[in-house]
Protein backbone atom coordinates (compact mmCIF):
# COMPACT_ATOMS: atom_id res chain seq x y z
CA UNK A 1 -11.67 2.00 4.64
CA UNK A 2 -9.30 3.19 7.73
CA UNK A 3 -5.65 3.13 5.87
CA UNK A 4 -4.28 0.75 8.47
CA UNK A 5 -6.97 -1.75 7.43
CA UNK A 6 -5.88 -1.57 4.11
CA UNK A 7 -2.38 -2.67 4.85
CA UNK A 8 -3.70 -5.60 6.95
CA UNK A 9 -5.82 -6.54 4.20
CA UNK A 10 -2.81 -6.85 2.30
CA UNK A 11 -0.62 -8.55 4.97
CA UNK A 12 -3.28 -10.52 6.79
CA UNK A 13 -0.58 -13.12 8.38
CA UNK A 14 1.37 -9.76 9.93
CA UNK A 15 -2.42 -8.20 11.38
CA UNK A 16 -0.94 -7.80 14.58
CA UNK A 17 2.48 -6.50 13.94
CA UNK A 18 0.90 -3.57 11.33
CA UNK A 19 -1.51 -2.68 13.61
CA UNK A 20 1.42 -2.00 16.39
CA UNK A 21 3.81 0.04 13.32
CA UNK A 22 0.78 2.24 12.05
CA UNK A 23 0.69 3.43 16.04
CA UNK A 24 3.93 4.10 16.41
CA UNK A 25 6.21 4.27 13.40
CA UNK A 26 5.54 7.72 11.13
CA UNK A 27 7.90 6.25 8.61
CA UNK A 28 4.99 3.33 8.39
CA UNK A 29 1.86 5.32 8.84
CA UNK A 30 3.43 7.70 5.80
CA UNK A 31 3.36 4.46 3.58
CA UNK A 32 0.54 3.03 4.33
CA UNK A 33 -0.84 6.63 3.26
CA UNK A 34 1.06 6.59 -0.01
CA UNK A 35 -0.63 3.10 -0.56
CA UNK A 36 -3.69 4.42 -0.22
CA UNK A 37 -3.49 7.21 -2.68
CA UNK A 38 -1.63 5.39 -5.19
CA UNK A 39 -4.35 2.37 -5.33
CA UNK A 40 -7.00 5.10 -5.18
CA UNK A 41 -5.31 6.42 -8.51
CA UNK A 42 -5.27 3.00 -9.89
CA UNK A 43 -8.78 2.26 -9.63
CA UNK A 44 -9.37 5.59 -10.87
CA UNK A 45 -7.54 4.84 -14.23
CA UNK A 46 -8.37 0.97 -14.70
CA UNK A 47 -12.20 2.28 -14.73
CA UNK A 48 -10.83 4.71 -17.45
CA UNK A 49 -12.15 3.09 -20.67
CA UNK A 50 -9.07 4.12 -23.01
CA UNK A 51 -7.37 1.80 -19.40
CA UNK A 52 -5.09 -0.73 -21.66
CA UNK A 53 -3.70 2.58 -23.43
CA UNK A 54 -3.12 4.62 -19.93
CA UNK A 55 0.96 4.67 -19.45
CA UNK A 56 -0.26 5.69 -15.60
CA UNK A 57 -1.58 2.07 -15.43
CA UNK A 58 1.49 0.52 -15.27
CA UNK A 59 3.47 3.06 -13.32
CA UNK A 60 0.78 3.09 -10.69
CA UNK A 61 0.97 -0.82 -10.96
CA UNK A 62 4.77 -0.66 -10.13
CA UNK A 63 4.58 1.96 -7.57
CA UNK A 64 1.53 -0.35 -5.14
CA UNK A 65 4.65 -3.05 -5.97
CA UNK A 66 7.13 -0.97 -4.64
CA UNK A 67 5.49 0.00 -1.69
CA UNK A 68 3.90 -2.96 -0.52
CA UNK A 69 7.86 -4.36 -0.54
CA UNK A 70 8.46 -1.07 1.43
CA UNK A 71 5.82 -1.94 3.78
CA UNK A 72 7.05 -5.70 3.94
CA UNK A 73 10.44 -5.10 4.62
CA UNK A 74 9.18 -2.51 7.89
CA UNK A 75 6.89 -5.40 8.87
CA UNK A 76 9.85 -7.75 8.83
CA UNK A 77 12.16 -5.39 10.73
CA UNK A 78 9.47 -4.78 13.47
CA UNK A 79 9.36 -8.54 13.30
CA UNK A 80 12.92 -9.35 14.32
């Protein structure tokens, strides 16, 4: 899956507007990368069977919060 589709897929009411920042905003496209990678880790450890005991769990939890507020807040800016 194509990182911008990702983010829409996450903001599906804003489709338009991340398709536009992921063209032209590095700051945006640099996110939506760090997304990526840090819900690829996720999956990685909630397959992990000793998962409810995996501290990275939660911090990679937090961190997919933190950016998709990052993300949200870019969207909104773009927005007006």
């Amino acid at each position: 899956m194509r990182r911008v589709d990702l983010v829409v897929e996450r903001f599906p009411q804003c489709a338009d507007e991340v398709r536009r920042l992921y063209l032209r905003d590095a700051d945006f496209r640099a996110i939506c990368e760090d997304l990526a990678l840090c819900l690829d880790s996720l999956h990685h450890f909630e397959a992990r069977p000793d998962a409810p005991l995996r501290p990275e769990v939660d911090d990679f939890r937090n961190l997919v919060t933190e950016l998709e507020a990052e993300l949200s807040r870019h969207i909104a800016a773009a927005a007006g």
